[in-house]
C-alpha atoms as a PDB file:
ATOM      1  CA  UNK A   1      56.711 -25.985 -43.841  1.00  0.00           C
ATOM      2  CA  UNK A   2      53.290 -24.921 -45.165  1.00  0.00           C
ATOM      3  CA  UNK A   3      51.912 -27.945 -42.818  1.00  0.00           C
ATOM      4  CA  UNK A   4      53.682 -26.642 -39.799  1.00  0.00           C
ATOM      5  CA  UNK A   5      52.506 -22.961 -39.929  1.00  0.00           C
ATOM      6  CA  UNK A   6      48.730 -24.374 -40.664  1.00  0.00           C
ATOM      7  CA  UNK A   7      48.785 -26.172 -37.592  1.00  0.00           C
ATOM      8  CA  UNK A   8      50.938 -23.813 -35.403  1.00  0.00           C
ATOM      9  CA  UNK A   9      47.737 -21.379 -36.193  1.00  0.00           C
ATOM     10  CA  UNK A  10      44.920 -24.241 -35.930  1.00  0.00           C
ATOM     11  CA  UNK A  11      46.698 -25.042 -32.518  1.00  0.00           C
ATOM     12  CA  UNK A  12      46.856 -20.940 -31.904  1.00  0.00           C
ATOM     13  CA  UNK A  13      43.157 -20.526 -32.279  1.00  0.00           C
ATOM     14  CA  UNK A  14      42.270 -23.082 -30.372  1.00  0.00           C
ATOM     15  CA  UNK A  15      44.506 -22.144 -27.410  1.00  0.00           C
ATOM     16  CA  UNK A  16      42.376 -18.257 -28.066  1.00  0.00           C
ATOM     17  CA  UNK A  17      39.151 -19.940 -27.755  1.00  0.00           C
ATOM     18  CA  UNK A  18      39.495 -22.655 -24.750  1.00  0.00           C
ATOM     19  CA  UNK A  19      41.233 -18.830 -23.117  1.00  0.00           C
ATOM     20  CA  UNK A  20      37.957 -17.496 -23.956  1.00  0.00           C
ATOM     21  CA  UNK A  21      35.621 -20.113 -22.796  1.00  0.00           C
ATOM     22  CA  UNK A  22      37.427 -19.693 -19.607  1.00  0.00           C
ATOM     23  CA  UNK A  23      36.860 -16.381 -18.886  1.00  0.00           C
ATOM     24  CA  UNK A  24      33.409 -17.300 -19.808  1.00  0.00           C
ATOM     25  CA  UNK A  25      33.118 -19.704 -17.394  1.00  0.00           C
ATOM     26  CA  UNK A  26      34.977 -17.372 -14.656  1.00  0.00           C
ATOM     27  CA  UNK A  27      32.519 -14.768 -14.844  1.00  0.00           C
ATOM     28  CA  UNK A  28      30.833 -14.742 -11.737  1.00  0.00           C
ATOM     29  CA  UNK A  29      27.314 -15.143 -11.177  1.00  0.00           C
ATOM     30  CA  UNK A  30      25.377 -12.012  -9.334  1.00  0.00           C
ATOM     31  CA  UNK A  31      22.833 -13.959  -7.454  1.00  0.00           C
ATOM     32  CA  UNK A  32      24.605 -17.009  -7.264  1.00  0.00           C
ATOM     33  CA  UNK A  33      25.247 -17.990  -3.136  1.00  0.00           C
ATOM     34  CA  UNK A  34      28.224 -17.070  -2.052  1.00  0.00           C
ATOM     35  CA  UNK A  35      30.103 -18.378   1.175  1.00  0.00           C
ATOM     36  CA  UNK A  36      27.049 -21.140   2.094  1.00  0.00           C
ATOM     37  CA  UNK A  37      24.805 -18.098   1.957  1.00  0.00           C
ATOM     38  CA  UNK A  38      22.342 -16.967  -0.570  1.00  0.00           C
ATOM     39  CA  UNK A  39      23.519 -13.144  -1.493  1.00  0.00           C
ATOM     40  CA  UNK A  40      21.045 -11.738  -3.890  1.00  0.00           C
ATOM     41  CA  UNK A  41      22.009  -8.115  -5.255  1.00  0.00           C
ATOM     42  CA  UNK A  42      19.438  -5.594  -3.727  1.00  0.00           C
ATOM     43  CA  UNK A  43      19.060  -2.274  -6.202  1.00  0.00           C
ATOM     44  CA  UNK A  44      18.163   1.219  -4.928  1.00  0.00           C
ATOM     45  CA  UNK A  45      17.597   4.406  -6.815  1.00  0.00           C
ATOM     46  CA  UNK A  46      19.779   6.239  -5.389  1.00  0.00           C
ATOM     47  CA  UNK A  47      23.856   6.470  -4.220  1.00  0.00           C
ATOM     48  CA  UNK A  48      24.681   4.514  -1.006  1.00  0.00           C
ATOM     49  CA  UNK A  49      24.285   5.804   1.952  1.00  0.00           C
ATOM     50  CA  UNK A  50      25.694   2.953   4.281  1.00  0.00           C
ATOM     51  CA  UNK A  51      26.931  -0.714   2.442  1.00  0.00           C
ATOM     52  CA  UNK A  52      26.893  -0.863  -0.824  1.00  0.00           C
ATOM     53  CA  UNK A  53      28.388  -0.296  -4.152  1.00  0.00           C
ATOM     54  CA  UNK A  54      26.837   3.532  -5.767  1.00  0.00           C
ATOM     55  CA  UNK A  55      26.764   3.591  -9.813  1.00  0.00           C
ATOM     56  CA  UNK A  56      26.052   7.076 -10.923  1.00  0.00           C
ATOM     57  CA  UNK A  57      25.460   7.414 -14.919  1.00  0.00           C
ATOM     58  CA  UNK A  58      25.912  11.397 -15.641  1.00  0.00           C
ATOM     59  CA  UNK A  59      24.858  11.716 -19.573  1.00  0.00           C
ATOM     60  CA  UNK A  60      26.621  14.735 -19.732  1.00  0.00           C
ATOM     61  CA  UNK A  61      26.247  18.781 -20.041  1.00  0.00           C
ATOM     62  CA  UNK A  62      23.918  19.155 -23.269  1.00  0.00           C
ATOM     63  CA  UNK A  63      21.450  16.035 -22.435  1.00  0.00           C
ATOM     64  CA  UNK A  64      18.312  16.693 -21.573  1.00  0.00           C
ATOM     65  CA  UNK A  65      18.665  13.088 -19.728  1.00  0.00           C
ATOM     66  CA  UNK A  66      18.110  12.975 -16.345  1.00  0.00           C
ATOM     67  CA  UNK A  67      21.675  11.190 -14.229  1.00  0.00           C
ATOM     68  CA  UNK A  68      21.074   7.459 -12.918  1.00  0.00           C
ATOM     69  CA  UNK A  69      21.964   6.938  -9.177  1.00  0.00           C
ATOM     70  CA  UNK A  70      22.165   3.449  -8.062  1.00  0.00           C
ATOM     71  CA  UNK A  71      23.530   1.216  -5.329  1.00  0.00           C
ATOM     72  CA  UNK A  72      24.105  -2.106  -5.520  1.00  0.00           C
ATOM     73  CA  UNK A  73      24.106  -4.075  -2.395  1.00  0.00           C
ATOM     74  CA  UNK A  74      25.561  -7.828  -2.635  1.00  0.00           C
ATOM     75  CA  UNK A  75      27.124  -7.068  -5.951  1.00  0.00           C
ATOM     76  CA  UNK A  76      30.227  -9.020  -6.244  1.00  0.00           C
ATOM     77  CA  UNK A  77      30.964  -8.934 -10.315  1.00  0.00           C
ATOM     78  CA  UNK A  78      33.181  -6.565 -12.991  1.00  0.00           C
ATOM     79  CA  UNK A  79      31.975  -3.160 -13.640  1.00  0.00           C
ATOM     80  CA  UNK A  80      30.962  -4.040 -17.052  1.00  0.00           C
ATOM     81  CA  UNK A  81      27.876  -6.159 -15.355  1.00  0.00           C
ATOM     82  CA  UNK A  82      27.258  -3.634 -12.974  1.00  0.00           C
ATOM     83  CA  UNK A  83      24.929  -2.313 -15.862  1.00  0.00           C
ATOM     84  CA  UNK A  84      22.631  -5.794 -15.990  1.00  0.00           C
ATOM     85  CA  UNK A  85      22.732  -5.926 -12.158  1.00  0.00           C
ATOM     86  CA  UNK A  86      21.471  -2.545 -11.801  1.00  0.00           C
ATOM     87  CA  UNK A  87      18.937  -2.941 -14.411  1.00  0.00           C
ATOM     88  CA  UNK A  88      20.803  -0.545 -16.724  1.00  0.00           C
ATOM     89  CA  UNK A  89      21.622  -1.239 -20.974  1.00  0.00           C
ATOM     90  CA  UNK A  90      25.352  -0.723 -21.972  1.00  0.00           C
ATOM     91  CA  UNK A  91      26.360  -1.099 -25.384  1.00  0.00           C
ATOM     92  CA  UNK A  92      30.064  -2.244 -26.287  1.00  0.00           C
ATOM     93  CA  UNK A  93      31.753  -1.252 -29.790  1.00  0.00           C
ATOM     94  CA  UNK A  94      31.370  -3.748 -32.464  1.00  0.00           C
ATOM     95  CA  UNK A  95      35.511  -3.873 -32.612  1.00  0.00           C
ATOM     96  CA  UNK A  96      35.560  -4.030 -28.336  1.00  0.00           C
ATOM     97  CA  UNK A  97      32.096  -5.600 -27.045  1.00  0.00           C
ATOM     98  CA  UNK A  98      33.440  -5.537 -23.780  1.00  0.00           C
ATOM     99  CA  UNK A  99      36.049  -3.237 -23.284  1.00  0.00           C
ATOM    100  CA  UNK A 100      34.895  -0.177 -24.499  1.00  0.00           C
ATOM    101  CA  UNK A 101      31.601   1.326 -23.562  1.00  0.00           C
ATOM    102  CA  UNK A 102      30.064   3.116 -26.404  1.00  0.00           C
ATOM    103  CA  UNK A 103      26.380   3.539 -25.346  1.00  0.00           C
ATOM    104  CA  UNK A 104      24.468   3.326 -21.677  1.00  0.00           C
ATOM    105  CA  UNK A 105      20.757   3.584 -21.786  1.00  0.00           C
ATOM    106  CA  UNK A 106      20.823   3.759 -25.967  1.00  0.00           C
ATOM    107  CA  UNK A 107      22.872   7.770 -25.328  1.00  0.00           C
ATOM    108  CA  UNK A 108      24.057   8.415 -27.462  1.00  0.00           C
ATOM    109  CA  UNK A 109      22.027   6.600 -30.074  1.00  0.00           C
ATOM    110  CA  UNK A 110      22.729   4.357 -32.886  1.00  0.00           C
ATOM    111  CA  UNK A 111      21.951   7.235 -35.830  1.00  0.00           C
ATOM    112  CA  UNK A 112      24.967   9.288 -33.676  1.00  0.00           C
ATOM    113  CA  UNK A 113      27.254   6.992 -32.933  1.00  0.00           C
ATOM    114  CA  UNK A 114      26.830   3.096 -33.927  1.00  0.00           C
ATOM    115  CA  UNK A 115      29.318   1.515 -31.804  1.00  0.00           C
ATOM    116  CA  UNK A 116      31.185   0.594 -34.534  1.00  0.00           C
ATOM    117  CA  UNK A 117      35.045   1.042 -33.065  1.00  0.00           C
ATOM    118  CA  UNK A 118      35.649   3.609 -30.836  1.00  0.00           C
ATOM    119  CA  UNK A 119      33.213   6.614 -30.695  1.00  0.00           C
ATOM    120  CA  UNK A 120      33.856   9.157 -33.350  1.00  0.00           C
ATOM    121  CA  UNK A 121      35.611  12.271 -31.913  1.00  0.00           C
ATOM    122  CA  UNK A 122      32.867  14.933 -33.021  1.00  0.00           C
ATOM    123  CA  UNK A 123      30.139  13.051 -30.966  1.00  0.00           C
ATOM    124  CA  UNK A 124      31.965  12.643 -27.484  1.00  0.00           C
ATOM    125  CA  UNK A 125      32.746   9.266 -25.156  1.00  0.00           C
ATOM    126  CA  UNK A 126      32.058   7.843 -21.678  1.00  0.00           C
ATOM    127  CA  UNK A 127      34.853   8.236 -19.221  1.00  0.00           C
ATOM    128  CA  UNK A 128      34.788   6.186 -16.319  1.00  0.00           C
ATOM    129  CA  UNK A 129      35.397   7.001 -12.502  1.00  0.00           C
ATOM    130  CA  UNK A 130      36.110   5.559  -9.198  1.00  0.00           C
ATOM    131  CA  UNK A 131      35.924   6.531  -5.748  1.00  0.00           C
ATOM    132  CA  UNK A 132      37.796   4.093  -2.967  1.00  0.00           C
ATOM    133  CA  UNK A 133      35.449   3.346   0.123  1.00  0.00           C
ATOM    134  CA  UNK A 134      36.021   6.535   2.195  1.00  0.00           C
ATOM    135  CA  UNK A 135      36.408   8.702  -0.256  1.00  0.00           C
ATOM    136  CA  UNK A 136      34.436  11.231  -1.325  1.00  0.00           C
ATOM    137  CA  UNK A 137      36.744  12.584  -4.793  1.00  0.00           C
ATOM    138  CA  UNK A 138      36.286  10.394  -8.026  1.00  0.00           C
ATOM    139  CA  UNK A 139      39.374   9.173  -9.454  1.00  0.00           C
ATOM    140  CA  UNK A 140      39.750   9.010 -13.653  1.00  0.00           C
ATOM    141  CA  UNK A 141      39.784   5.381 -13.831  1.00  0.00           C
ATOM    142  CA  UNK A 142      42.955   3.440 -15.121  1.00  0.00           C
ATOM    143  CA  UNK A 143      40.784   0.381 -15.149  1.00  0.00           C
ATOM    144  CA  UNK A 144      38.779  -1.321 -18.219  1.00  0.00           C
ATOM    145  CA  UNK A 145      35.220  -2.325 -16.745  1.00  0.00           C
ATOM    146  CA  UNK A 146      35.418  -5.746 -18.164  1.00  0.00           C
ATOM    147  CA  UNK A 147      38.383  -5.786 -15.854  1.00  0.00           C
ATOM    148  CA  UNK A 148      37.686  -3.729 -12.847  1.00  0.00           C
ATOM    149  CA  UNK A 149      36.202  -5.236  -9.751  1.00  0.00           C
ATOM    150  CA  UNK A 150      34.587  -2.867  -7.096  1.00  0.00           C
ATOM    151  CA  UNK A 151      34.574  -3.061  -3.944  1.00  0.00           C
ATOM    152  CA  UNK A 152      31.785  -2.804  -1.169  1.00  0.00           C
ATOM    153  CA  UNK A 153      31.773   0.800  -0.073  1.00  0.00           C
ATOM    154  CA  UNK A 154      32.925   2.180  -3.870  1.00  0.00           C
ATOM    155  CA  UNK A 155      31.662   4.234  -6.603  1.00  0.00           C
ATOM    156  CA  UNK A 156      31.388   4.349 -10.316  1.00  0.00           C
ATOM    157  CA  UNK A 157      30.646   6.957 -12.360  1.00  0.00           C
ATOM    158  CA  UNK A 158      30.447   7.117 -15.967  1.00  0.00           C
ATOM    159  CA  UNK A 159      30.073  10.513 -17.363  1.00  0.00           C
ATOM    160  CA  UNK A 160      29.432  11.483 -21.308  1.00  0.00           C
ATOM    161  CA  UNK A 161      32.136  13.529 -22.284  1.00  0.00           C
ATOM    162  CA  UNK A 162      31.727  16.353 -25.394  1.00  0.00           C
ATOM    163  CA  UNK A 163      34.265  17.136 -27.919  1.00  0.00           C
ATOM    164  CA  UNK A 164      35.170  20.673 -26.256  1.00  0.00           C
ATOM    165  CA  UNK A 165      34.952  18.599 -22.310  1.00  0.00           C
ATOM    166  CA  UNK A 166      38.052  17.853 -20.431  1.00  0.00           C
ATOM    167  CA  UNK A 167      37.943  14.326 -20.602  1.00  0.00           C
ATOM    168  CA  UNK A 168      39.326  13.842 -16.738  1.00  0.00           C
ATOM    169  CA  UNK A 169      37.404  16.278 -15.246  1.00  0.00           C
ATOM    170  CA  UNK A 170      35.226  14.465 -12.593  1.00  0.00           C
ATOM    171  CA  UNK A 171      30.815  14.505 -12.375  1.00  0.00           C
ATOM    172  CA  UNK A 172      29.907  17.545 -10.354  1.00  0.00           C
ATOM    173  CA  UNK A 173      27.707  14.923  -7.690  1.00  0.00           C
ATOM    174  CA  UNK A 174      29.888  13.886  -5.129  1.00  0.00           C
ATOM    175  CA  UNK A 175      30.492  10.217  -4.715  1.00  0.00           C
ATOM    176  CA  UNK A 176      28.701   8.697  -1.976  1.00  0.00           C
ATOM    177  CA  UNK A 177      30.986   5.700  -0.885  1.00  0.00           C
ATOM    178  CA  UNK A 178      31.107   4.207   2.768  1.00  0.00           C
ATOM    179  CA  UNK A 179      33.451   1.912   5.045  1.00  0.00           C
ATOM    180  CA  UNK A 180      31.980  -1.672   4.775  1.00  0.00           C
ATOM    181  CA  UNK A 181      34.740  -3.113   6.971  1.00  0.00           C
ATOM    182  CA  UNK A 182      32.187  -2.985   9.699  1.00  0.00           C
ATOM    183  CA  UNK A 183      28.605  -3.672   8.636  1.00  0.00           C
END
C-alpha cells in the first residue's frame, strides 16, 4: 500500500511538472515572427491613439509617482508580459509569482510590502482593468494577467488601491482604446 501511494505521488508530480514545462514552452514569444512576417513590438509613451494595445500604470492617490502610459503595438502575449514588453518591472508574490501582482516599478517597495503572499491589507493592492476596443469605460477585470490575453485596440490599467479606496472604482484617465478591425 505504502508503495502504491509513493508512486501515485512520484507519478503526480511528475504529471505537475511536464504541465508546467508546457505552459513554459506555450508562452509566446513577443518578437518572435508571426504569420511569415517579422512583428516586432513597437513601445510609445503614451496611450494609443490608433492600433495598438494602451497600458496605463496609475500608482495611486497618495504617490508622489508620476502614472505610466504606454502602447504596445505588435504585442501578441498575456498581460503579465505586457510589463517586460513595455519595458516596465512587475513583481509577483513569493506564494503567486505569476498570478498576483504585488509590485510594478518597485511601488510599493520591499520594506512596505515584500511580496510575500498577498499584500497586507494596511498597505493597499493593484487592481487591474480592461477596456474592450471601442470602449472608452474600464471594466474591473475578472481576468488573472498570467491568464488574460489583450486584444489589439484594448486597454489595461493597473491602479494602486489604499486601504480606505474602493477597490472597483476605475483610474480617473480615460482609456484610450481603438477599432483595429481595419488598420
Amino acid at each position: 500500500m505504502r508503495l502504491f501511494v509513493r508512486l501515485s505521488l512520484i507519478g503526480l508530480v511528475a504529471l505537475v511538472a511536464i504541465g508546467f514545462w508546457l505552459t513554459q514552452k506555450a508562452q509566446p514569444d513577443v518578437n518572435a515572427p508571426q504569420e511569415g512576417k517579422q512583428a516586432k513590438v513597437e513601445v510609445l509613451d503614451s496611450q494609443c491613439e490608433d492600433s495598438g494595445i494602451s497600458l496605463l500604470v496609475d500608482f495611486g492617490s497618495k504617490a508622489s509617482v508620476p502614472t505610466v502610459a504606454k502602447c504596445l503595438k505588435n504585442y501578441t502575449g498575456t498581460s503579465w508580459d505586457i510589463f517586460a514588453a513595455a519595458g516596465l518591472e512587475v513583481t509577483g508574490t513569493q506564494t503567486y509569482p505569476v498570478g498576483f501582482v504585488c509590485r510594478i516599478q518597485n511601488f510599493p517597495n520591499q520594506a512596505d510590502e515584500p511580496c510575500l503572499d498577498t499584500p497586507k491589507a494596511n498597505i493597499g493592492s493593484w487592481a487591474y482593468f480592461v477596456a474592450q476596443p471601442g470602449s472608452d469605460q474600464w471594466q474591473y477585470s475578472t481576468w488573472g494577467a498570467a491568464t488574460h490575453k489583450p486584444s489589439c485596440g484594448s486597454a489595461e490599467a493597473w491602479l494602486f488601491k489604499y486601504p480606505q479606496d474602493n477597490l472597483e472604482s476605475p483610474p480617473i484617465s480615460r482609456a484610450q482604446t481603438s477599432d483595429c478591425t481595419n488598420k
